[in-house]
C-alpha atoms as a PDB file:
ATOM      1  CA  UNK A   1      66.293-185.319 205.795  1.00  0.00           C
ATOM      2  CA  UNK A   2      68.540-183.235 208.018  1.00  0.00           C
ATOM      3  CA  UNK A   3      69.152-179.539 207.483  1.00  0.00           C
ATOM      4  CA  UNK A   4      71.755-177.565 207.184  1.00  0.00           C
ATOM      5  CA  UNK A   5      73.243-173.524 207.876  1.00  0.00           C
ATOM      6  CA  UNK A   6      76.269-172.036 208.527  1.00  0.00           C
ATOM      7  CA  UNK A   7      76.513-169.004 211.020  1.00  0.00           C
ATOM      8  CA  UNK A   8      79.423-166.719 211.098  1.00  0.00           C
ATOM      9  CA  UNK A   9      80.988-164.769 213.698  1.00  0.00           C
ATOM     10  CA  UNK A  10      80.563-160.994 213.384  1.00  0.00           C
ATOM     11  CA  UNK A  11      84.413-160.151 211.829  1.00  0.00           C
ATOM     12  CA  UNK A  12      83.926-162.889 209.241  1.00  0.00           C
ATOM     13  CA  UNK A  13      80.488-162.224 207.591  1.00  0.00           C
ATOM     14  CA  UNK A  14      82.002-161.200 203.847  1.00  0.00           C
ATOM     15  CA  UNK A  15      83.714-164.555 203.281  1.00  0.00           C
ATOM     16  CA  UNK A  16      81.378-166.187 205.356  1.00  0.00           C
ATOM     17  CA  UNK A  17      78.396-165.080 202.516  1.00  0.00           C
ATOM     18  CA  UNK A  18      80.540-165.762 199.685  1.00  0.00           C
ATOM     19  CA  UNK A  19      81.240-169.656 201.065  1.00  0.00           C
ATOM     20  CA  UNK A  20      77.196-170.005 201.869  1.00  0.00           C
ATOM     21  CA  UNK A  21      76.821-168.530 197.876  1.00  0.00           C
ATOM     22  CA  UNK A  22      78.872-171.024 196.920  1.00  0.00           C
ATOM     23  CA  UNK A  23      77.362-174.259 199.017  1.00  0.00           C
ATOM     24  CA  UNK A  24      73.531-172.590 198.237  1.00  0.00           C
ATOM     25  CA  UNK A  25      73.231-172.413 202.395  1.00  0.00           C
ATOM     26  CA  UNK A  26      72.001-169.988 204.704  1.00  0.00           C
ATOM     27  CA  UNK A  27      73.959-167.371 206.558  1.00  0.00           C
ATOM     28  CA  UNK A  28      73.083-166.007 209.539  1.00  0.00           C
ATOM     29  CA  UNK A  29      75.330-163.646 211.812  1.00  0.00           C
ATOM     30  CA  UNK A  30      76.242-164.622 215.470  1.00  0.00           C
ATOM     31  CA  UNK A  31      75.156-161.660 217.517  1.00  0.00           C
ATOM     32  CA  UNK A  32      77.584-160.810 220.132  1.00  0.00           C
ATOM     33  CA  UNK A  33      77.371-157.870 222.900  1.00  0.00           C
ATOM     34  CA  UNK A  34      79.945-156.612 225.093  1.00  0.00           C
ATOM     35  CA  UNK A  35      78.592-155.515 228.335  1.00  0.00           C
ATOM     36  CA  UNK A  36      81.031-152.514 230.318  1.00  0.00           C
ATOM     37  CA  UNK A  37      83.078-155.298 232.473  1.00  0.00           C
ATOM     38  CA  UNK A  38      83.841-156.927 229.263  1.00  0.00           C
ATOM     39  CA  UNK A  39      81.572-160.411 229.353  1.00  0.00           C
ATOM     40  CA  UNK A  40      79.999-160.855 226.258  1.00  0.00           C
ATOM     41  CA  UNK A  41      75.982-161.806 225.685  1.00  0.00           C
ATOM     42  CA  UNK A  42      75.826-164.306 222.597  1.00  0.00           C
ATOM     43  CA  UNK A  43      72.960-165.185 220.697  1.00  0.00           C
ATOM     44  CA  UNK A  44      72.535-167.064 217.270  1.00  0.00           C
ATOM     45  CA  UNK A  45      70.278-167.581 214.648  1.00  0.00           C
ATOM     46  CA  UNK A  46      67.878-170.942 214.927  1.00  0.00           C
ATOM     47  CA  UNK A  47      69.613-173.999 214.898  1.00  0.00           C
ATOM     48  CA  UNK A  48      69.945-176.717 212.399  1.00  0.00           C
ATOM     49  CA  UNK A  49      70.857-180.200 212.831  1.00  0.00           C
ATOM     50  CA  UNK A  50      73.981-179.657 211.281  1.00  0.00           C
ATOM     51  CA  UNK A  51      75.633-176.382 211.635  1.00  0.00           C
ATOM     52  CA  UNK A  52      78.866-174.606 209.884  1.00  0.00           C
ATOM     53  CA  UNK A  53      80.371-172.155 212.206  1.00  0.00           C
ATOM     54  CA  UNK A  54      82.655-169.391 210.478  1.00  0.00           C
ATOM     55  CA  UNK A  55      85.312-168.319 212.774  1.00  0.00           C
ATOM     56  CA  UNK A  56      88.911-166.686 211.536  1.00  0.00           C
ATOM     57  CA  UNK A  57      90.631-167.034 214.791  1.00  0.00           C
ATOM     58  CA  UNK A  58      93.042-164.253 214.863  1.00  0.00           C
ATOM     59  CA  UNK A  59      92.904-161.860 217.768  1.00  0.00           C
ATOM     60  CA  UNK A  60      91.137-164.985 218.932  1.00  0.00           C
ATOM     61  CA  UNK A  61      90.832-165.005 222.938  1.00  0.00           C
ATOM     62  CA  UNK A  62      87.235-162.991 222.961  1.00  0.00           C
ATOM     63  CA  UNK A  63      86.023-164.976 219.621  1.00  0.00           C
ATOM     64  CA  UNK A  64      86.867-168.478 221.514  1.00  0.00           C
ATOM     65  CA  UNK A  65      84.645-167.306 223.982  1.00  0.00           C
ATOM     66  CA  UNK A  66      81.597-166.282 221.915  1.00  0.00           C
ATOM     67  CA  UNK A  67      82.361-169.630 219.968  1.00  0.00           C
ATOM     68  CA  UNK A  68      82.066-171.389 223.203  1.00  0.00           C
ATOM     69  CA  UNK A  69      78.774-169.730 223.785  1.00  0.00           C
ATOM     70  CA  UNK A  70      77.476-170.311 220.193  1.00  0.00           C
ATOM     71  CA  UNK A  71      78.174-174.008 220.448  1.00  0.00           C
ATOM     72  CA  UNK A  72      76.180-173.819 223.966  1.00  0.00           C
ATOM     73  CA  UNK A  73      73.134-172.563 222.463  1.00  0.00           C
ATOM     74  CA  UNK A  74      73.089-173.917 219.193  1.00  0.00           C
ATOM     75  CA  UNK A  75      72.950-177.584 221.064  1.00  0.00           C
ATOM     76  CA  UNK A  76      70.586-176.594 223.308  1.00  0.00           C
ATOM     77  CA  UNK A  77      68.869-175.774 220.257  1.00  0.00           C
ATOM     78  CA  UNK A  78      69.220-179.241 218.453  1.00  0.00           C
ATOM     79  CA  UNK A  79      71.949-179.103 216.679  1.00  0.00           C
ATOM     80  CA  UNK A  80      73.436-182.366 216.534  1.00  0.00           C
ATOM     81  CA  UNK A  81      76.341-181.978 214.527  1.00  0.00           C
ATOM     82  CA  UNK A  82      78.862-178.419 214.832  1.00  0.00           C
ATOM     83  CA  UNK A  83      81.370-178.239 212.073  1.00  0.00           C
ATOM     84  CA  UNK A  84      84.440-175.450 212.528  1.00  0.00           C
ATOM     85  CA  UNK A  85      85.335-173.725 209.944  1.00  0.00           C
ATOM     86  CA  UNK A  86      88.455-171.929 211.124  1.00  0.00           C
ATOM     87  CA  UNK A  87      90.207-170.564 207.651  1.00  0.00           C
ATOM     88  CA  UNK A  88      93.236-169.496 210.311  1.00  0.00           C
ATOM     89  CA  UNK A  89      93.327-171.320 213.160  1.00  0.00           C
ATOM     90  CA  UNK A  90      94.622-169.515 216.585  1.00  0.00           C
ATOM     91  CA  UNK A  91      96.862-171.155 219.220  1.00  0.00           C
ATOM     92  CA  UNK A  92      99.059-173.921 216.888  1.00  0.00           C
ATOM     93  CA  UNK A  93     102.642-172.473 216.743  1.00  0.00           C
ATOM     94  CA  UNK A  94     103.315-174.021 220.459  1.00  0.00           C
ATOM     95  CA  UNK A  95     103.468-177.533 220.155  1.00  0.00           C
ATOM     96  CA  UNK A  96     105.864-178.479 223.481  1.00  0.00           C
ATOM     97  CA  UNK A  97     107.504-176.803 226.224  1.00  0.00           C
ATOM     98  CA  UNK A  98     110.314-174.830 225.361  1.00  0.00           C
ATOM     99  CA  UNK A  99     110.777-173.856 228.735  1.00  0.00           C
ATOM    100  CA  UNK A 100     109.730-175.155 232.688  1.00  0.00           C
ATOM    101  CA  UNK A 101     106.000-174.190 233.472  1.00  0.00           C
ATOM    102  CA  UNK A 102     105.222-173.466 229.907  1.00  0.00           C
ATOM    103  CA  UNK A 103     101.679-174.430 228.800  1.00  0.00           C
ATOM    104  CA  UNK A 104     101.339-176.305 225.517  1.00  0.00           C
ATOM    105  CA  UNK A 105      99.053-174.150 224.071  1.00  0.00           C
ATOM    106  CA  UNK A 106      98.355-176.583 220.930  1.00  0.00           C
ATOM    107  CA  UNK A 107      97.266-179.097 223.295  1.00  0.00           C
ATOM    108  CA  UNK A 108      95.389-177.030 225.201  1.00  0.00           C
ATOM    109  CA  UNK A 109      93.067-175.612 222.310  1.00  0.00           C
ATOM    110  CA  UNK A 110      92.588-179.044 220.430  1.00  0.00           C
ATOM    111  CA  UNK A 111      91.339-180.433 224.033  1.00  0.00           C
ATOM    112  CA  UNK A 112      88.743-177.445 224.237  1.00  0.00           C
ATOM    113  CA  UNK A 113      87.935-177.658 220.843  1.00  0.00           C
ATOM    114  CA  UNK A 114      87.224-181.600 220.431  1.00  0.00           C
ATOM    115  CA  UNK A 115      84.894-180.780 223.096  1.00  0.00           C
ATOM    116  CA  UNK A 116      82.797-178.423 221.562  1.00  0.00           C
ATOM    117  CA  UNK A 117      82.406-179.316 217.985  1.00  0.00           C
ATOM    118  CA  UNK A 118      82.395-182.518 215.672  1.00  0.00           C
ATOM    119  CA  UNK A 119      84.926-181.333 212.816  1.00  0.00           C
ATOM    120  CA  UNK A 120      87.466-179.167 211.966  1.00  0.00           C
ATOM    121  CA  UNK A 121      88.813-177.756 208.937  1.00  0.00           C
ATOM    122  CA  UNK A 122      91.421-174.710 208.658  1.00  0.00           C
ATOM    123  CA  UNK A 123      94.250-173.998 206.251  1.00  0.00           C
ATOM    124  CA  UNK A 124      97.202-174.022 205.981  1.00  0.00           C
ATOM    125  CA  UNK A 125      97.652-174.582 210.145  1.00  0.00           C
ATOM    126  CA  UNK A 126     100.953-174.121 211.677  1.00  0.00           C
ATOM    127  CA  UNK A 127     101.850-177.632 212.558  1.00  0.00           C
ATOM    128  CA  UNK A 128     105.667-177.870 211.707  1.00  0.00           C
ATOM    129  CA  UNK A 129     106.199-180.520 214.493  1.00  0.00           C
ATOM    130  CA  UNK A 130     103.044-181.847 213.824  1.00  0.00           C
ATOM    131  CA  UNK A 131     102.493-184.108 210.898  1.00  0.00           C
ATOM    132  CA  UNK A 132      98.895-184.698 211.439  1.00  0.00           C
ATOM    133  CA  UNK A 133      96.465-182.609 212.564  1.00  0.00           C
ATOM    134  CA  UNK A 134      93.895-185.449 213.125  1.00  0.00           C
ATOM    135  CA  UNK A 135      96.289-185.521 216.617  1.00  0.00           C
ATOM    136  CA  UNK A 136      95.391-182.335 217.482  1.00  0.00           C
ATOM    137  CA  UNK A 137      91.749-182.679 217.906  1.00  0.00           C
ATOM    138  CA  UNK A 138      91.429-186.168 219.435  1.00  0.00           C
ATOM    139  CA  UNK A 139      88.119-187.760 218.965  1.00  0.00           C
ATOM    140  CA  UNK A 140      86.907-185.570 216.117  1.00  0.00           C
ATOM    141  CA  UNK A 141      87.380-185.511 212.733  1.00  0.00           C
ATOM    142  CA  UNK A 142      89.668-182.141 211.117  1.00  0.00           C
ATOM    143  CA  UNK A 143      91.191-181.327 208.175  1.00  0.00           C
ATOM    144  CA  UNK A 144      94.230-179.365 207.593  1.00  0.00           C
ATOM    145  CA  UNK A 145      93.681-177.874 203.660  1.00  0.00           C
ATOM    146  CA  UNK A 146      96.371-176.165 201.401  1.00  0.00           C
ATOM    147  CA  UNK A 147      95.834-172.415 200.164  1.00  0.00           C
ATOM    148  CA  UNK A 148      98.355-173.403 197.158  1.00  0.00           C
ATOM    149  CA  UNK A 149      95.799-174.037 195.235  1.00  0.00           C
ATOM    150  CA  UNK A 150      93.899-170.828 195.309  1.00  0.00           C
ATOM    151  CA  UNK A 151      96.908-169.289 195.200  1.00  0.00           C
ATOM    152  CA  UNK A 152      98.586-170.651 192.318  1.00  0.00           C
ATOM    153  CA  UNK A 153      95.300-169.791 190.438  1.00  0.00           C
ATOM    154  CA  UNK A 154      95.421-166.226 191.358  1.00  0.00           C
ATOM    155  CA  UNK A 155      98.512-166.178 190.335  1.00  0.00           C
ATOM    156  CA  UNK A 156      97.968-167.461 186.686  1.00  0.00           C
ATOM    157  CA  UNK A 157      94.882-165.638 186.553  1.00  0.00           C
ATOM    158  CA  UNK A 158      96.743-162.362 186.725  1.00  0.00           C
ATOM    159  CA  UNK A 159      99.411-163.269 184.521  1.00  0.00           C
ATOM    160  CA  UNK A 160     103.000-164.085 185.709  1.00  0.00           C
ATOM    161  CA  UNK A 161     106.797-163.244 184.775  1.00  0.00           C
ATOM    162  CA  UNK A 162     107.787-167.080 183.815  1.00  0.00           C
ATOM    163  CA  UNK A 163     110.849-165.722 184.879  1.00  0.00           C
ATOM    164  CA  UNK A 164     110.193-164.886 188.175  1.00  0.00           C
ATOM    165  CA  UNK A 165     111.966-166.718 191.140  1.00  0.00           C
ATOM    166  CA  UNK A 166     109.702-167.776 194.267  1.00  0.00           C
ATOM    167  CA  UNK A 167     111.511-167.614 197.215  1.00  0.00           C
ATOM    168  CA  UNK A 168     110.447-169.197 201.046  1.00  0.00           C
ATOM    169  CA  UNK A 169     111.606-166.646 203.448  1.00  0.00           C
ATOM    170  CA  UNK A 170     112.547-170.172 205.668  1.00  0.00           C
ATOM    171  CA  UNK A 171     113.212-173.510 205.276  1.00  0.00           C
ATOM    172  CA  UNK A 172     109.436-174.259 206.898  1.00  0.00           C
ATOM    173  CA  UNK A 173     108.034-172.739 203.876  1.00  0.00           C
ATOM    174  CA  UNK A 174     108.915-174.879 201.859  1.00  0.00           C
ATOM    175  CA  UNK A 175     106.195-176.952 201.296  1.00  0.00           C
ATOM    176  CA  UNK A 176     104.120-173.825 200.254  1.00  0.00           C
ATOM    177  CA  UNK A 177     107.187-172.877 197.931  1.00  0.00           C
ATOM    178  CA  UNK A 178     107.560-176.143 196.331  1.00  0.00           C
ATOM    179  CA  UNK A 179     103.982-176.701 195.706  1.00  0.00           C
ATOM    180  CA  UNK A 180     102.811-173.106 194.176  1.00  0.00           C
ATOM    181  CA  UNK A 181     106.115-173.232 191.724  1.00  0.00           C
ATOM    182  CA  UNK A 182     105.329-176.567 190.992  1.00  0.00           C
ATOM    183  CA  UNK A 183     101.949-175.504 189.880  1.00  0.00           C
ATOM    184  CA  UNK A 184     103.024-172.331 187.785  1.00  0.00           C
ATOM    185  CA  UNK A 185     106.238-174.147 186.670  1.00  0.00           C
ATOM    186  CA  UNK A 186     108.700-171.378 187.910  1.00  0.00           C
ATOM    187  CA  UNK A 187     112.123-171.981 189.948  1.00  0.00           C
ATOM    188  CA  UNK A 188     112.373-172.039 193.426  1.00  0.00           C
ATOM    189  CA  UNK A 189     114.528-171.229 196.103  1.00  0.00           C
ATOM    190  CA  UNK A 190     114.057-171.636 199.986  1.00  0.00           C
ATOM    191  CA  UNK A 191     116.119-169.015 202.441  1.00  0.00           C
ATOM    192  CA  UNK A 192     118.336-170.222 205.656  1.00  0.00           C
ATOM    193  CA  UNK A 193     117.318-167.856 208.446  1.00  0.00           C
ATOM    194  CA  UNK A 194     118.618-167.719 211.686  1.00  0.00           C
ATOM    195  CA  UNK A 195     116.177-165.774 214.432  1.00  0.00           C
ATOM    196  CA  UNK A 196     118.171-163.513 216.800  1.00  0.00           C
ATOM    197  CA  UNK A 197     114.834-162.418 218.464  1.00  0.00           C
ATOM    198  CA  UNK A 198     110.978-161.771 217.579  1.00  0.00           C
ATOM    199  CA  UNK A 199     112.122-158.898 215.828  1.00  0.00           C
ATOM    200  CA  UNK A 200     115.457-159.480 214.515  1.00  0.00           C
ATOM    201  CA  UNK A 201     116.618-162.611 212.205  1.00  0.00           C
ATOM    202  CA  UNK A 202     119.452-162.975 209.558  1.00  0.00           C
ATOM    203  CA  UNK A 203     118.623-164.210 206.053  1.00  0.00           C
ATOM    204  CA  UNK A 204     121.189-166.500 203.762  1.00  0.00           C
ATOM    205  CA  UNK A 205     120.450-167.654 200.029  1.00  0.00           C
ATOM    206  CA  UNK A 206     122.209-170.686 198.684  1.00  0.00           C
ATOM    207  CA  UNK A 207     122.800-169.498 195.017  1.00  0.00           C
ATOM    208  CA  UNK A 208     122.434-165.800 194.702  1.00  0.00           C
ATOM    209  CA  UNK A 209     123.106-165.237 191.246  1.00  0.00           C
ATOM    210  CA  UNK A 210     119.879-167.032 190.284  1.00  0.00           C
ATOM    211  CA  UNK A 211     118.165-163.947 191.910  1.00  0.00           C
ATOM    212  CA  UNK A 212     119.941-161.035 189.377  1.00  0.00           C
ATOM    213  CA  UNK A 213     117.852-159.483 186.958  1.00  0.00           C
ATOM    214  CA  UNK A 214     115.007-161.624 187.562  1.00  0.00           C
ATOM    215  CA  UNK A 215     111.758-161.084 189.921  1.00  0.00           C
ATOM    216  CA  UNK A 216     111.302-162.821 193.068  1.00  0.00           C
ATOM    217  CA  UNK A 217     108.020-163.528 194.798  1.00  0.00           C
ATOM    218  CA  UNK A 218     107.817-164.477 198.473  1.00  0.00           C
ATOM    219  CA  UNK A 219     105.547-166.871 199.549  1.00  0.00           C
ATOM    220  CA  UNK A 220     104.452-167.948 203.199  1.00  0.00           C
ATOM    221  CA  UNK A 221     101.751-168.947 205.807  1.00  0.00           C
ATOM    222  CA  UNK A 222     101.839-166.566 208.143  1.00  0.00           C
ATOM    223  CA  UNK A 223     103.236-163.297 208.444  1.00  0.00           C
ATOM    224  CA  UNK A 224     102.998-161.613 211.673  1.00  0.00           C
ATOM    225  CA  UNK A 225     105.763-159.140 212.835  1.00  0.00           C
ATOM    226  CA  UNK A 226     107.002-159.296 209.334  1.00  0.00           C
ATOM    227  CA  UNK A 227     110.585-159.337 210.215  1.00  0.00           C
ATOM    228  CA  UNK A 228     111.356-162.260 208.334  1.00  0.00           C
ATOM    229  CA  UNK A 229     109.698-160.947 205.397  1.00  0.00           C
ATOM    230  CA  UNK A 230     111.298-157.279 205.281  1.00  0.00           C
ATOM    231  CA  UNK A 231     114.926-159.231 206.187  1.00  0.00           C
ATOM    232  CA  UNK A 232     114.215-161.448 202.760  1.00  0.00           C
ATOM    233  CA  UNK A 233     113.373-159.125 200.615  1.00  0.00           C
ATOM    234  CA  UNK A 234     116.107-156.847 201.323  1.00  0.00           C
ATOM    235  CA  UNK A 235     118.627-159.757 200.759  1.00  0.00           C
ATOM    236  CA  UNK A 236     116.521-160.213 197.407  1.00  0.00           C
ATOM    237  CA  UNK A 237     117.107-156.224 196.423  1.00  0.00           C
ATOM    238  CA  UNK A 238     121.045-156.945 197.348  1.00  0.00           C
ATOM    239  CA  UNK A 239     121.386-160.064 194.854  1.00  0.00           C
ATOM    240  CA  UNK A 240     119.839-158.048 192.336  1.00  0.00           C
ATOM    241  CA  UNK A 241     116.385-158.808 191.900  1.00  0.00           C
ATOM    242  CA  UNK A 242     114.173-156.932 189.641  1.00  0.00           C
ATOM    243  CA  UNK A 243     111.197-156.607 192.012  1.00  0.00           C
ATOM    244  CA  UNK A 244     110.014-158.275 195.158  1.00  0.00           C
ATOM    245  CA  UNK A 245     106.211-159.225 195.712  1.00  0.00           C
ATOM    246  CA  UNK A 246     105.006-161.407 198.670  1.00  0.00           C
ATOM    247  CA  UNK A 247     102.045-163.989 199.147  1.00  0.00           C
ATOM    248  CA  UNK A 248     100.724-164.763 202.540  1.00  0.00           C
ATOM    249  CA  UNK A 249      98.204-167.279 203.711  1.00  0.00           C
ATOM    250  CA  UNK A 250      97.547-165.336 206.741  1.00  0.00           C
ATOM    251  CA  UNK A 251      98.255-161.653 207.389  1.00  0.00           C
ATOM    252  CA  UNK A 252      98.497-161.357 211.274  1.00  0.00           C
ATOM    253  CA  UNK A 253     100.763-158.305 210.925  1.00  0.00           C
ATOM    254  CA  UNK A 254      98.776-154.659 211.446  1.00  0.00           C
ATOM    255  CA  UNK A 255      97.985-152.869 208.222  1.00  0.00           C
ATOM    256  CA  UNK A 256     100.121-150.022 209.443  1.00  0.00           C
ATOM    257  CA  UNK A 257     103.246-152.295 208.432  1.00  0.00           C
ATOM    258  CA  UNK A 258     102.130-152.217 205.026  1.00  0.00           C
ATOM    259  CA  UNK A 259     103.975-149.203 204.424  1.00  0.00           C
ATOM    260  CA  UNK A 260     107.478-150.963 206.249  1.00  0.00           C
ATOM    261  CA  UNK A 261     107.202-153.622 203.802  1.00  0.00           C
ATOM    262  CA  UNK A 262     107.449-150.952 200.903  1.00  0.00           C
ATOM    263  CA  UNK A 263     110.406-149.564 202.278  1.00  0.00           C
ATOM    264  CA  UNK A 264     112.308-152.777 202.710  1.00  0.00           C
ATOM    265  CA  UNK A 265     111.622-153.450 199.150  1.00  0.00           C
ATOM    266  CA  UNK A 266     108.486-155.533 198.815  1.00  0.00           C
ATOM    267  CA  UNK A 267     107.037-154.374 195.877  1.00  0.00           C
ATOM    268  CA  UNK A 268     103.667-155.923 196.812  1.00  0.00           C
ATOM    269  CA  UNK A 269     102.026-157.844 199.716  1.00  0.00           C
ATOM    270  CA  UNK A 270      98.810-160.308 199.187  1.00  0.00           C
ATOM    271  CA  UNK A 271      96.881-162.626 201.149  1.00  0.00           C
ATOM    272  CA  UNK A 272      93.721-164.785 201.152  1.00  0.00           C
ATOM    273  CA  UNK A 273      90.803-164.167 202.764  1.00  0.00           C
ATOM    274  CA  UNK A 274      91.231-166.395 206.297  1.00  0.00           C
ATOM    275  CA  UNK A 275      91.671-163.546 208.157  1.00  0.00           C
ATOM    276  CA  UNK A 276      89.339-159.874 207.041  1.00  0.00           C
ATOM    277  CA  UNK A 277      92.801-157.471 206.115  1.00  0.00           C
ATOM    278  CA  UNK A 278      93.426-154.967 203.553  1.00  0.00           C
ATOM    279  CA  UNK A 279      95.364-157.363 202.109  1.00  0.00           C
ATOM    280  CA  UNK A 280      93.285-159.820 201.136  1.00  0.00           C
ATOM    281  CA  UNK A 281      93.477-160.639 197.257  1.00  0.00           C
ATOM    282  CA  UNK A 282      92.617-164.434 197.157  1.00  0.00           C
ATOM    283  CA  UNK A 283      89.444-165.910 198.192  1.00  0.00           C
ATOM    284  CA  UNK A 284      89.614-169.782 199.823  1.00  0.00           C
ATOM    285  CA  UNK A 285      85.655-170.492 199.237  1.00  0.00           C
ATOM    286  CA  UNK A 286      85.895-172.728 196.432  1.00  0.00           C
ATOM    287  CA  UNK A 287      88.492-174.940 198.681  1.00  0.00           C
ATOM    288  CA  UNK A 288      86.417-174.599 201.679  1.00  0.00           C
ATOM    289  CA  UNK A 289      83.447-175.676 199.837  1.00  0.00           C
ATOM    290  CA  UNK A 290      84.811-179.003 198.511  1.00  0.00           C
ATOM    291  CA  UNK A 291      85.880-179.238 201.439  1.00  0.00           C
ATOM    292  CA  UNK A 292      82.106-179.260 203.217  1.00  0.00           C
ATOM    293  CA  UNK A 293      80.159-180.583 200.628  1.00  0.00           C
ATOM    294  CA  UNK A 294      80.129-184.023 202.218  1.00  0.00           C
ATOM    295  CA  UNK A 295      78.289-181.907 205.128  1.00  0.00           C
ATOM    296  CA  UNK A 296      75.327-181.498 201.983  1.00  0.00           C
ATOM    297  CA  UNK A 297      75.164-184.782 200.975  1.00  0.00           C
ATOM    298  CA  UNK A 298      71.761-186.027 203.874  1.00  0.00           C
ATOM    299  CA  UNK A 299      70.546-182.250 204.480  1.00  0.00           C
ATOM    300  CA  UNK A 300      67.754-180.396 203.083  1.00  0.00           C
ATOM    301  CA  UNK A 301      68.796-177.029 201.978  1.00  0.00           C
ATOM    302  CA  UNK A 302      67.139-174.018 204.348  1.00  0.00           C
ATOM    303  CA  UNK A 303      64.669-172.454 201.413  1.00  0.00           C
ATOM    304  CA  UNK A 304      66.223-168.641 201.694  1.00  0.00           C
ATOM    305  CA  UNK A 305      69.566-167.273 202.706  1.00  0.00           C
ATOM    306  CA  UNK A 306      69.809-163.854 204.786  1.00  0.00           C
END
């Protein structure tokens, strides 16, 4: 029988430990040191034939390095099969070239990554032009999972106003709207926006008078400058909503903001656990580990965890 580990990066050891709990694997930590011109030294713990690599990919340019280097010694090592775990996954939102000389940056990173490991799974990836993300990574196999699910069950674990209204700040959110309302069996509504800038965008609502007296809870992928967010919610507070709370997949945006959101109006921000924020509020290990348990199914277990 083969075995099997998973090894996370330095920034993701919490959720990394919780997933390896949850799969009854190993966890060891990728060591990484920054010399004074800025290279990194990487070293990792022993390989195994099939390895999990841990990686939230924000900030990402330094950790696709040290990823790069992992992979390197790990299959020097004899690992014959590298599996990505990438809970947000760096580098999709540029899927063409807007402009002359512009590098597809999409492209670019499911080229480097196809090369360096067998299989990749993320959530929620932002792939609006791209319906499958199986074209991404040519050559390897990658899955694209939902964080409704975890999020939906957060939500009903916590209780709920059945009255409450959840809102997409754009009209690409709606598949995240339509599914978590679906699941808690609450109305739904999906904003027009129109983007004046990185930093400045307008907000419409089709019917605002479903929005008086009533709460309204934001829900998203990504949040990153947060302009989009703080523009929503203060359209919300206008129509007459009762109170404003907001769900993110990935929180990009620095904590600082947090206090920005509260003065636009947002009663509340939460996210999962893809990327290590004070945010975080929903853990994605039980759909990462359905997810990988196929990876289980011809290892032996490693005997002790660390």
């Amino acid at each position: 029988m083969s075995t099997i580990a998973l090894q996370t990066l330095p920034c993701g050891a919490d959720a990394a430990k919780r997933l390896a709990a949850r799969l009854g694997l190993a966890c060891g930590e990728i060591a990484v040191h920054r010399f004074p011109d800025g290279e990194l030294r990487v070293a990792v713990a022993p390989a195994t034939d099939t390895a999990i690599l841990y990686a939230p990919l924000d900030q990402p340019n330094d950790k696709l390095i040290t990823l790069l280097f992992a992979a390197e010694a790990l299959r020097r090592g004899g690992a014959k099969r590298l599996v990505l775990v990438a809970p947000y996954l760096c580098y999709m939102r540029q899927d063409a070239a807007f402009h002359a000389g512009e590098a597809i940056s999409q492209r670019a990173m499911g080229n480097l990554l196809a090369t360096t490991v067998d299989r990749v799974v993320t959530v929620d990836a932002h792939l609006h032009r791209t319906p499958d993300i199986r074209t991404v990574f040519p050559g390897i196999e990658a899955e694209n999972l939902s964080a409704m699910p975890a999020i939906a069950k957060a939500l009903a674990a916590g209780g709920i106003d059945p009255a409450t209204v959840v809102i997409g700040p754009d009209m690409e959110s709606e598949p995240w709207v339509t599914d978590v309302a679906s699941r808690l069996r609450l109305q739904h509504m999906v904003a027009g926006k129109t983007r004046h800038g990185d930093r400045s965008v307008a907000v419409n609502l089709a019917d605002p008078a479903l929005l008086s007296g009533r709460p309204a809870l934001m829900v998203d992928d990504i949040v990153s400058s947060g302009t989009t967010l703080m523009a929503t919610a203060k359209a919300l507070r206008a129509m007459g909503a009762t109170a404003v709370d907001a769900i993110a997949t990935h929180a990009l945006f620095p904590p600082a903001m947090i206090a920005a959101f509260s003065e636009a109006g947002i009663r509340s921000i939460r996210s999962t656990d893809s990327v290590p924020h004070p945010t975080n509020a929903i853990s994605l290990d039980e759909i990462l580990a359905a997810a990988l348990r196929s990876e289980l199914t011809t290892a032996q277990l490693p005997e002790t965890t660390t």
